[in-house]
C-alpha atoms as a PDB file:
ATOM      1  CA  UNK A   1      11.943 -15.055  13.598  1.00  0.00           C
ATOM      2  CA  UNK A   2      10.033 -11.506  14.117  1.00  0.00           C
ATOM      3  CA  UNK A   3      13.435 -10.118  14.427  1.00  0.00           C
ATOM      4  CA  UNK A   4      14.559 -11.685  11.016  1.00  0.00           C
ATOM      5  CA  UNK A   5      11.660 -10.430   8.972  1.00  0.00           C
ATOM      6  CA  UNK A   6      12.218  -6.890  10.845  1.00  0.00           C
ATOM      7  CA  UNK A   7      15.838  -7.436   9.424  1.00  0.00           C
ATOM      8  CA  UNK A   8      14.575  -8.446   5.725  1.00  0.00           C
ATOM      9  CA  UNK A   9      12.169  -5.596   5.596  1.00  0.00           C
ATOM     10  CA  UNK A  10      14.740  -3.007   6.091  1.00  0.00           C
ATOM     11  CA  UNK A  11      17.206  -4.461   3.565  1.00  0.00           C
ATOM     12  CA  UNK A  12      14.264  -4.790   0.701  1.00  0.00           C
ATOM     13  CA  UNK A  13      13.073  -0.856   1.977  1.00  0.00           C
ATOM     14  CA  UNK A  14      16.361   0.463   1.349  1.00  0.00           C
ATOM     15  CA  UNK A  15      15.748   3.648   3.553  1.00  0.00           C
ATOM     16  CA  UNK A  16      14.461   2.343   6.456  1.00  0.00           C
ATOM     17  CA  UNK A  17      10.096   3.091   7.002  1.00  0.00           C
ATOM     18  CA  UNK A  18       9.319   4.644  10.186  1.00  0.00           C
ATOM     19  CA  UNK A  19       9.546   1.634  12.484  1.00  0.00           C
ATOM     20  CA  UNK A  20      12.462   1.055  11.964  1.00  0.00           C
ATOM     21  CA  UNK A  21      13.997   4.331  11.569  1.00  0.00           C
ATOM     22  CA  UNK A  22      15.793   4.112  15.093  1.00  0.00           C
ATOM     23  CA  UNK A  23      16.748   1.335  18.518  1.00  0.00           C
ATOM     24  CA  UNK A  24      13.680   3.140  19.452  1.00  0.00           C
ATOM     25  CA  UNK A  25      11.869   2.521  16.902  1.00  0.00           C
ATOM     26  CA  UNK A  26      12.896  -1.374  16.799  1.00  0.00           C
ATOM     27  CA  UNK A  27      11.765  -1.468  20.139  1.00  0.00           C
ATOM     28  CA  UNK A  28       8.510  -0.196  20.121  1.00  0.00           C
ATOM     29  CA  UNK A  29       6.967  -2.250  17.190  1.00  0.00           C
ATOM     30  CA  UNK A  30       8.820  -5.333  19.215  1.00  0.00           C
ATOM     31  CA  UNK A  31       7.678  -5.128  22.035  1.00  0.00           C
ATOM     32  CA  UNK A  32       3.839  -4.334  21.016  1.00  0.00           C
ATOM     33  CA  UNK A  33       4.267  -7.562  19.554  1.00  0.00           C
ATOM     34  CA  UNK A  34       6.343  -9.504  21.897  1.00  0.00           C
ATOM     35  CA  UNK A  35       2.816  -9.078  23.978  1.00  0.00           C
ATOM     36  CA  UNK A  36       1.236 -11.851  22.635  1.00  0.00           C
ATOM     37  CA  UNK A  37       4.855 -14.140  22.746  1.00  0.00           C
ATOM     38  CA  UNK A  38       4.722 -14.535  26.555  1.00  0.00           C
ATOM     39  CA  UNK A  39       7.975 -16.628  26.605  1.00  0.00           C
ATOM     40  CA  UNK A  40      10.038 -14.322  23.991  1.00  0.00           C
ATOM     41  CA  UNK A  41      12.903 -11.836  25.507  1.00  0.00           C
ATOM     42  CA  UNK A  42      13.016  -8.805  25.689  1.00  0.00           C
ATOM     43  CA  UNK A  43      14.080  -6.276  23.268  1.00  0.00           C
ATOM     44  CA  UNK A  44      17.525  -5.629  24.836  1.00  0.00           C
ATOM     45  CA  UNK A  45      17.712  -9.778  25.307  1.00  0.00           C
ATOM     46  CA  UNK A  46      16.842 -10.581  22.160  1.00  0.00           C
ATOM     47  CA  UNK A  47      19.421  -7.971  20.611  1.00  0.00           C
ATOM     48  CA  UNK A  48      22.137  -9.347  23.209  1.00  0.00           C
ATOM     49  CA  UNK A  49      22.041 -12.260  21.888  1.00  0.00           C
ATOM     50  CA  UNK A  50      21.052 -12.528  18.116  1.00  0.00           C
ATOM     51  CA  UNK A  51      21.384 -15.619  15.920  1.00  0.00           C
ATOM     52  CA  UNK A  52      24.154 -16.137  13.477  1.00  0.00           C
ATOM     53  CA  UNK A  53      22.375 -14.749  10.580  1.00  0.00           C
ATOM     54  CA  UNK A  54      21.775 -11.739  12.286  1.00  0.00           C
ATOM     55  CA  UNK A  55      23.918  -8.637  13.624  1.00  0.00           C
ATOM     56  CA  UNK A  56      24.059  -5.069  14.477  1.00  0.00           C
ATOM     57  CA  UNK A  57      25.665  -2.773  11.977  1.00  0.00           C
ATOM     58  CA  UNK A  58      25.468   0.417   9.517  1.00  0.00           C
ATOM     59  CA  UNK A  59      24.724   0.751   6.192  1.00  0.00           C
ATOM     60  CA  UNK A  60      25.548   3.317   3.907  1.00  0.00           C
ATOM     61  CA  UNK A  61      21.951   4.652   2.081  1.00  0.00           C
ATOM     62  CA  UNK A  62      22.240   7.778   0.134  1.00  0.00           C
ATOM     63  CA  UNK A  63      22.544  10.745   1.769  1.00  0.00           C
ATOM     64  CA  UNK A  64      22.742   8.891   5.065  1.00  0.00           C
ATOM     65  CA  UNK A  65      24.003   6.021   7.216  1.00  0.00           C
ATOM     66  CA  UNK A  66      21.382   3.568   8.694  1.00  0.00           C
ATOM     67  CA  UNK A  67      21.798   1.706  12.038  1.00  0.00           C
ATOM     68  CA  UNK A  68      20.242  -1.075  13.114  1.00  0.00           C
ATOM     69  CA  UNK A  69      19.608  -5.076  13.177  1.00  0.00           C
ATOM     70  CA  UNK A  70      20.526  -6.132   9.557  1.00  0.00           C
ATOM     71  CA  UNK A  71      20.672 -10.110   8.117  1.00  0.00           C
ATOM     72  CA  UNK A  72      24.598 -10.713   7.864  1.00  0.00           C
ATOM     73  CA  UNK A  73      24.903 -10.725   4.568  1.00  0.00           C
ATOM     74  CA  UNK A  74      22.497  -9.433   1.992  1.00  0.00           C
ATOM     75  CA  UNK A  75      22.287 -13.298   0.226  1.00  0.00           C
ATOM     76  CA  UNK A  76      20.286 -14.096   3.127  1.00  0.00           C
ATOM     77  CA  UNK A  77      17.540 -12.217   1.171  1.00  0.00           C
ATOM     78  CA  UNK A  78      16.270 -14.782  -1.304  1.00  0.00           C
ATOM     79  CA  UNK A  79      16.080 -17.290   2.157  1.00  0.00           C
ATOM     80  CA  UNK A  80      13.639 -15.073   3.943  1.00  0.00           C
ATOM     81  CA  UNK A  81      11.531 -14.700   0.462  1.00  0.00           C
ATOM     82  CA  UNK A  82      11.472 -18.494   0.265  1.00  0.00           C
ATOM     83  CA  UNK A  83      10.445 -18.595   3.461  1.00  0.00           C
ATOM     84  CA  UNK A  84       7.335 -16.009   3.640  1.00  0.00           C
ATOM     85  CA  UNK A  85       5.874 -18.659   0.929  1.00  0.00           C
ATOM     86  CA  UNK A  86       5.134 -20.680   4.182  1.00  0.00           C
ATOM     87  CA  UNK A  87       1.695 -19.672   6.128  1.00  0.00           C
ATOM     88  CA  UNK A  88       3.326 -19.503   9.082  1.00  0.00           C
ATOM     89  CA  UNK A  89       5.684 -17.431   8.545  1.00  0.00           C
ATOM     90  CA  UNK A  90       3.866 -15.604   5.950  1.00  0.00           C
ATOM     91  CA  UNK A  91       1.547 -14.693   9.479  1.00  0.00           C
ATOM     92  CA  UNK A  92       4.523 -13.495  11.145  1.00  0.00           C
ATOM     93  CA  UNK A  93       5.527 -11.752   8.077  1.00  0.00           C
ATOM     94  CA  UNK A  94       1.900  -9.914   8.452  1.00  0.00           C
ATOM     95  CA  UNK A  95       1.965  -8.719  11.853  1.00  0.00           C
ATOM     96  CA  UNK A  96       5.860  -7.417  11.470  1.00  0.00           C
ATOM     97  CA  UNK A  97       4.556  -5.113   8.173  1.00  0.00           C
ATOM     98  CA  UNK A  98       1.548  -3.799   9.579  1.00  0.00           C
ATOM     99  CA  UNK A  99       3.858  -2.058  12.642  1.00  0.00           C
ATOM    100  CA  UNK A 100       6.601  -0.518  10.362  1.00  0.00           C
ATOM    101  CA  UNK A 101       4.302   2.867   9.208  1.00  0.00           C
ATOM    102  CA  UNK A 102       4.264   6.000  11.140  1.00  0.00           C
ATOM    103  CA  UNK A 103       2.425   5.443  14.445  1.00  0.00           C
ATOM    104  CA  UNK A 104      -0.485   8.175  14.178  1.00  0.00           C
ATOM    105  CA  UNK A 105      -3.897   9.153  15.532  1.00  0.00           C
ATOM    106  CA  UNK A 106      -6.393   9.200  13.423  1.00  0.00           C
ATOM    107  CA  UNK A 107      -8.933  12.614  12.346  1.00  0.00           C
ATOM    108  CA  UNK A 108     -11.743  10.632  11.918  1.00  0.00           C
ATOM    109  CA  UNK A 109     -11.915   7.505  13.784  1.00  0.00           C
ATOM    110  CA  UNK A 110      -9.750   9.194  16.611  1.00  0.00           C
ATOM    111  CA  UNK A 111      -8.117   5.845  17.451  1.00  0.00           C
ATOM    112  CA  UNK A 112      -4.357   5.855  17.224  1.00  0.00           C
ATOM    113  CA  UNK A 113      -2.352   3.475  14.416  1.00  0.00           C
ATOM    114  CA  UNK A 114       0.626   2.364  12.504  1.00  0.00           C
ATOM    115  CA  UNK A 115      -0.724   3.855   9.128  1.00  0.00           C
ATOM    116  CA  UNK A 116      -0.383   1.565   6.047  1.00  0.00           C
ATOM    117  CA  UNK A 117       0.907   2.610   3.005  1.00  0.00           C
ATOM    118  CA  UNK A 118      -0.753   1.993  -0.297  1.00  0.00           C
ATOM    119  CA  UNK A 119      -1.259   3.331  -4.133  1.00  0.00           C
ATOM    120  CA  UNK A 120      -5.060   5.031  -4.275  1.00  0.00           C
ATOM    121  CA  UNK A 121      -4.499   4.081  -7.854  1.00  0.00           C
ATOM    122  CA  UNK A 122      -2.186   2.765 -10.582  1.00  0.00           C
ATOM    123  CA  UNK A 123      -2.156   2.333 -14.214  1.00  0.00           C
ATOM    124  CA  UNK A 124      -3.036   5.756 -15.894  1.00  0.00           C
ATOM    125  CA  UNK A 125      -2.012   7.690 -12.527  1.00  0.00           C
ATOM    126  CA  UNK A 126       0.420   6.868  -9.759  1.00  0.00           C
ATOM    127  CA  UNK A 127      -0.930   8.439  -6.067  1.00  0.00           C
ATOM    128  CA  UNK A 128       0.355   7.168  -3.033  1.00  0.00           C
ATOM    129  CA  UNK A 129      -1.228   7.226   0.285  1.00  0.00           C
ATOM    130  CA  UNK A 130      -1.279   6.872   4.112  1.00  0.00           C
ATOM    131  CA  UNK A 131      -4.355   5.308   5.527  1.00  0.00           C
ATOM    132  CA  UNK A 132      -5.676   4.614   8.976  1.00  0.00           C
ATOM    133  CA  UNK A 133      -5.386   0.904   9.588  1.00  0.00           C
ATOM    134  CA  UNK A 134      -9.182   1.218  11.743  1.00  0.00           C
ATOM    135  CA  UNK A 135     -11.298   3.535   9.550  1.00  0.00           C
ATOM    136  CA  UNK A 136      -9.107   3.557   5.783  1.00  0.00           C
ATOM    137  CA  UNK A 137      -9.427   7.417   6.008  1.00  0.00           C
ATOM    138  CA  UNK A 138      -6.314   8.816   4.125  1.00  0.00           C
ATOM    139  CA  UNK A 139      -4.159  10.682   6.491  1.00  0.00           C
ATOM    140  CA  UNK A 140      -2.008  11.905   3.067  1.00  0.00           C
ATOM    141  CA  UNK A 141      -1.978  11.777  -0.292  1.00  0.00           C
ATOM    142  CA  UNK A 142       0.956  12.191  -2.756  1.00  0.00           C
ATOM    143  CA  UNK A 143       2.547  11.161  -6.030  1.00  0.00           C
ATOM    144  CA  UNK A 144       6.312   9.727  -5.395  1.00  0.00           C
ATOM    145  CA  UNK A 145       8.705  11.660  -7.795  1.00  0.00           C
ATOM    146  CA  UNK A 146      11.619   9.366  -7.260  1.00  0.00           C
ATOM    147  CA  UNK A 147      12.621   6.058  -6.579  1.00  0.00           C
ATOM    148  CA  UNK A 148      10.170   3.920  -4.023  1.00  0.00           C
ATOM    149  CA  UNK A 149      12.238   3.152  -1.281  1.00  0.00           C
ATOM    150  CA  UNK A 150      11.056   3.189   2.902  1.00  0.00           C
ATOM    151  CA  UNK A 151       7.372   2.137   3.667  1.00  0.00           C
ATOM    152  CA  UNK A 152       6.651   2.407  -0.240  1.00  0.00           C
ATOM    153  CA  UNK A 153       9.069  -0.370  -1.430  1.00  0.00           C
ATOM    154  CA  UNK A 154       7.127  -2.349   1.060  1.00  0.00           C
ATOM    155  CA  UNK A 155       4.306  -2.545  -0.771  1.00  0.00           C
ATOM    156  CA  UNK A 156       4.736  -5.621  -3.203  1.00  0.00           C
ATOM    157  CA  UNK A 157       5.017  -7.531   0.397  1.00  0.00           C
ATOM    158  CA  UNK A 158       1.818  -5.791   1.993  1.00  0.00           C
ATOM    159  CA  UNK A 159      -0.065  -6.746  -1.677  1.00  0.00           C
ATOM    160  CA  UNK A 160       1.181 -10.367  -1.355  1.00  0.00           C
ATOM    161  CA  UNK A 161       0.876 -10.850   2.135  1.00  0.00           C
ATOM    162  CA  UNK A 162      -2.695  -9.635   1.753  1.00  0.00           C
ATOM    163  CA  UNK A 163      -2.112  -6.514   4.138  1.00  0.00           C
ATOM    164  CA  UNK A 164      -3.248  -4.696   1.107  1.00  0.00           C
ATOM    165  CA  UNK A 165      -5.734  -5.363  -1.923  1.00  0.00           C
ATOM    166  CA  UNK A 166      -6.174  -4.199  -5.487  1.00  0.00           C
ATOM    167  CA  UNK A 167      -9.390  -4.166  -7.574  1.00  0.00           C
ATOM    168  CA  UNK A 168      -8.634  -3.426 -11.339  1.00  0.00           C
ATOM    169  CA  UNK A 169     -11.098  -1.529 -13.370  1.00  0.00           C
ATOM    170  CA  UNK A 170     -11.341  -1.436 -17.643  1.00  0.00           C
ATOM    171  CA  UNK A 171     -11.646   1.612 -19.171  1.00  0.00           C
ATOM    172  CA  UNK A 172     -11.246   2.445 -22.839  1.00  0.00           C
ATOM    173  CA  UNK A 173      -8.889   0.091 -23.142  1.00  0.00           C
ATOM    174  CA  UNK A 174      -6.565   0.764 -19.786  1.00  0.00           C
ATOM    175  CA  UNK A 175      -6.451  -1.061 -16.725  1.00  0.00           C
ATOM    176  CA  UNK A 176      -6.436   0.741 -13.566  1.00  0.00           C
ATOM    177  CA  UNK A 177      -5.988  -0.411 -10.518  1.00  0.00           C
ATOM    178  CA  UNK A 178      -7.523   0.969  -6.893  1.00  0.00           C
ATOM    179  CA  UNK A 179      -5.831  -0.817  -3.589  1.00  0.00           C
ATOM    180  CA  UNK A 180      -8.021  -1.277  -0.278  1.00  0.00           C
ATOM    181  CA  UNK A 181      -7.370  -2.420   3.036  1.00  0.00           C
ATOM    182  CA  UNK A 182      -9.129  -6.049   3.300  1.00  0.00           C
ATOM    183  CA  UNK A 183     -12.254  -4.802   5.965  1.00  0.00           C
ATOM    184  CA  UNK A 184     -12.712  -1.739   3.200  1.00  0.00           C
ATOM    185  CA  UNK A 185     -12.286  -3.894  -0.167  1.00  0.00           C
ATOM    186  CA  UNK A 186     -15.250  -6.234   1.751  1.00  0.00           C
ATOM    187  CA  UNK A 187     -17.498  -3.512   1.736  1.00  0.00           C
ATOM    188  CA  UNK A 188     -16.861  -1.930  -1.739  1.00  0.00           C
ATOM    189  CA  UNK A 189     -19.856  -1.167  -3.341  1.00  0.00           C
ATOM    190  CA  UNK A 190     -20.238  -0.058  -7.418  1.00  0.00           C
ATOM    191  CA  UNK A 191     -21.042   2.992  -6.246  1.00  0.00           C
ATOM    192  CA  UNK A 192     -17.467   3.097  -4.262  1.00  0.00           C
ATOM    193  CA  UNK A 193     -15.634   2.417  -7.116  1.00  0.00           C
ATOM    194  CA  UNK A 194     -17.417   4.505  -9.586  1.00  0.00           C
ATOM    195  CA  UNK A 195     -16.563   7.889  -6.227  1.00  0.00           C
ATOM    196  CA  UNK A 196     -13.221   6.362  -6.510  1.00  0.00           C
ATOM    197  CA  UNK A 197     -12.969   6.980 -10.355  1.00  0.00           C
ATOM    198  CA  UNK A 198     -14.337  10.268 -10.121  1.00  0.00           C
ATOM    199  CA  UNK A 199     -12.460  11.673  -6.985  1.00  0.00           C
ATOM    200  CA  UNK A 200      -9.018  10.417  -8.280  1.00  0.00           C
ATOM    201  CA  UNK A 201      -9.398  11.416 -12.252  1.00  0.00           C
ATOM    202  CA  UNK A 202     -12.344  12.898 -13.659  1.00  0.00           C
ATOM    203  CA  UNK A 203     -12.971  15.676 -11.262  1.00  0.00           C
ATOM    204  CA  UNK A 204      -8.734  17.082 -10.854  1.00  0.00           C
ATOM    205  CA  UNK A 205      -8.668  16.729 -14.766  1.00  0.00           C
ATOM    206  CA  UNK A 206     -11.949  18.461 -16.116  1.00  0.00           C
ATOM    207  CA  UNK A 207     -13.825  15.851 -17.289  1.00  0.00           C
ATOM    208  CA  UNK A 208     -17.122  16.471 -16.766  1.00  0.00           C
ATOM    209  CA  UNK A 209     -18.844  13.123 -15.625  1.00  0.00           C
ATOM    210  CA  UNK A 210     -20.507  12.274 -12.233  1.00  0.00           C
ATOM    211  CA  UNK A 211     -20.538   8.788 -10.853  1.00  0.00           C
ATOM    212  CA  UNK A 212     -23.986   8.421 -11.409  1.00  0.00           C
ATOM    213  CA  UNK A 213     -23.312   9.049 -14.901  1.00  0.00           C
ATOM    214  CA  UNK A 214     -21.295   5.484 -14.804  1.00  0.00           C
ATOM    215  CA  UNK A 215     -22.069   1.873 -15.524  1.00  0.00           C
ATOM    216  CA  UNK A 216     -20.143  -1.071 -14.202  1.00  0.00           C
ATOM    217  CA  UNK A 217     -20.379  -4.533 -14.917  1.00  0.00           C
ATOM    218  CA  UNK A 218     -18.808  -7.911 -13.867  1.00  0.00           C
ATOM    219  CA  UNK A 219     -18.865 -10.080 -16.934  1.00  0.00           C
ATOM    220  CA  UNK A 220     -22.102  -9.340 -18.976  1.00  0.00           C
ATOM    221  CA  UNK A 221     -23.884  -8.610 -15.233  1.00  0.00           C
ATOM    222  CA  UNK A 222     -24.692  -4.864 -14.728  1.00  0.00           C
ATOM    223  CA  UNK A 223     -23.395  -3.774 -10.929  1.00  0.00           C
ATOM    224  CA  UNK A 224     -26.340  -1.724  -9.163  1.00  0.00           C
ATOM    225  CA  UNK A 225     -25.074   1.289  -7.236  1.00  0.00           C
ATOM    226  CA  UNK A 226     -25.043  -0.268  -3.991  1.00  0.00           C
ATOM    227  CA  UNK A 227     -24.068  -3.683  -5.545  1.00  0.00           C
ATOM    228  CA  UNK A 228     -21.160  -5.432  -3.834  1.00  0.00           C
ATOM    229  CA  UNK A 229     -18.361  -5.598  -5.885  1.00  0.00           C
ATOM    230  CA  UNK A 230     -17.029  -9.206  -6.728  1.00  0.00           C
ATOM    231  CA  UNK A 231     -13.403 -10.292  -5.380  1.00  0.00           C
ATOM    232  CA  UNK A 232     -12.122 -11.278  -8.589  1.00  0.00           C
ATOM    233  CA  UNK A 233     -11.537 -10.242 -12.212  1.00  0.00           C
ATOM    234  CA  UNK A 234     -11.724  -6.896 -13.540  1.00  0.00           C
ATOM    235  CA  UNK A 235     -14.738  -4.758 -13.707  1.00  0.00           C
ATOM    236  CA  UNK A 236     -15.461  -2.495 -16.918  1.00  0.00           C
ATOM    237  CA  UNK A 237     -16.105   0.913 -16.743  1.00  0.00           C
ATOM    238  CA  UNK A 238     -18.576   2.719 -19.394  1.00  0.00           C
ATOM    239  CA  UNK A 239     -20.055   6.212 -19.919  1.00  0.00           C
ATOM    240  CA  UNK A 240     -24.068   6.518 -20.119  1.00  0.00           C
ATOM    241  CA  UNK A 241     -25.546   7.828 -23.581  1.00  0.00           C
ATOM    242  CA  UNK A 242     -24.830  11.305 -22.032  1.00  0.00           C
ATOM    243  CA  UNK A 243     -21.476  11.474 -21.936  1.00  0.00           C
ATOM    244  CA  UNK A 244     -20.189  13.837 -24.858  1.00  0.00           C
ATOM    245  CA  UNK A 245     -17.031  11.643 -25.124  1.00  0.00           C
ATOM    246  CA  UNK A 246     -16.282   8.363 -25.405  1.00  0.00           C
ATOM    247  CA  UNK A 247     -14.086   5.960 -22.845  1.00  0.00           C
ATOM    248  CA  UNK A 248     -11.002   5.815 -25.280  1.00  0.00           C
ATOM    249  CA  UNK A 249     -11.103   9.662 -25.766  1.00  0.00           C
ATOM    250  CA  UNK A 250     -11.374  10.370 -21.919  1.00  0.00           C
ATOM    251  CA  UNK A 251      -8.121   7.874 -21.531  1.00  0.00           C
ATOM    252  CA  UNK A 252      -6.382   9.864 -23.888  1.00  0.00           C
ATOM    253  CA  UNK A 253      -7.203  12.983 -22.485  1.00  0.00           C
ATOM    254  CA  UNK A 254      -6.062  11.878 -19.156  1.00  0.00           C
ATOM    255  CA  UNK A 255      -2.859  10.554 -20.404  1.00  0.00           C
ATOM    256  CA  UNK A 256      -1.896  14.069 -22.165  1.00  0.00           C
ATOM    257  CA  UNK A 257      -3.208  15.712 -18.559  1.00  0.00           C
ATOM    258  CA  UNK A 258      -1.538  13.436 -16.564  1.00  0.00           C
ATOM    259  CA  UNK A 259       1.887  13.372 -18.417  1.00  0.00           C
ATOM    260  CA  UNK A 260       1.545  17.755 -18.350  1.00  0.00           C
ATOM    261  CA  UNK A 261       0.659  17.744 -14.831  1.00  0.00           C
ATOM    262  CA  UNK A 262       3.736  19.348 -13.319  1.00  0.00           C
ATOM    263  CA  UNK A 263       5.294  20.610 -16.679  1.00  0.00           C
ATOM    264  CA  UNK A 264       4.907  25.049 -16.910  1.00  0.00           C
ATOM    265  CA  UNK A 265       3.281  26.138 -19.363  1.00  0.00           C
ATOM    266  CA  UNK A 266       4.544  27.239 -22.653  1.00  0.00           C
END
């Protein structure tokens, strides 16, 4: 079964993440996991001899040819979909994902990981990231300028498997959304989300509000600074009296920023 859903996650990825990049590769995350199986075979057992629906093979993946365990046939997709619906297998499902990231140690916590992929935000913005799966300290940050394929096609599994969580925010009239780790989106605090906010799109495009400068509410209740922030719904986002612009101007003024980010000036 682990060896299926390694199989299904490298034909949804297209080019294949880091853990499964390489035999090597396969092996490793396997065998971390095979730990806890004490009657499953070993890697080069397992591979020797794999179930119908499985087999070894090469596929071609622009500009390169990828080896590896693959399901037989590609309609064997929809199947292993069907099937993550399940709990059980949707727990396998987990513990397969979490492996397939680079295998790192972290800056800050100093412990040593298979990073997770998420989005720091969506909706106005796109930024990727790779976090530490102990600590959530981001490891690197980027915006994708192509098609997601490798760990970041992945992520519509890690968001329904619950590897990953999103909190939206409403803001003049956009949505945007921030994605946690589960132990991080626990502890989020207004204050949290309002640093988010700031860090990720006031402060690179010039607009001159602080997070203290923020309001957030759940419904019609006002959110404290160090206020947890509920686990469902969306959570508005207004200026205070201060603010020399209003929440629909600032969303306009990001779009135009965002949308000129990497175009040269005139």
């Amino acid at each position: 079964a682990a060896l299926t859903l390694f199989a299904f996650f490298a034909e949804v990825a297209g080019r294949p993440p880091d853990g499964l990049s390489n035999l090597d590769a396969w092996r490793q995350r396997y065998e971390l996991l095979r730990t806890a199986w004490p009657d499953a075979p070993s890697f080069e057992r397992a591979i020797a001899a794999l179930p119908a629906h499985l087999e070894m093979g090469v596929r071609a993946h622009r500009p390169s040819i990828e080896s590896g365990i693959q399901l037989r046939s590609v309609d064997l997709v929809p199947g292993v979909q069907i099937a993550l619906a399940r709990e059980r297998v949707a727990a396998l499902g987990r513990q397969v994902l979490e492996t397939l990231g680079p295998l790192e140690k972290c800056k800050r916590c100093r412990k040593e990981g298979f990073f997770r992929h998420l989005l720091r935000t969506r909706g106005l913005d796109e930024r990727h990231a790779l976090v530490c799966p102990s600590c959530a300290a981001v490891t690197k940050s980027y915006w994708l300028f192509s098609q997601a394929d490798g760990i970041e096609a992945l992520l519509p599994h890690s968001l329904r498997l619950g590897l990953v969580v999103e909190q939206v925010v409403r803001f003049g009239g956009a949505l945007i959304g921030f994605q946690f780790l589960p132990a991080e989106r626990e502890k989020l605090t207004a204050q949290m989300l309002k640093s988010r906010l700031v860090e990720l799109y006031f402060r690179p495009y010039g607009i001159d509000v602080a997070a203290r400068d923020l309001q957030l509410s759940s419904g019609r209740t006002s959110l404290a600074a160090a206020a947890r922030v509920p686990p469902q719904g969306a959570i508005a986002v207004a200026f205070g009296r201060q603010a020399k612009r209003s929440e629909r101007e600032a969303v306009e003024f990001l779009r135009t920023r965002i949308e000129r980010r990497f175009k040269p000036e005139a």
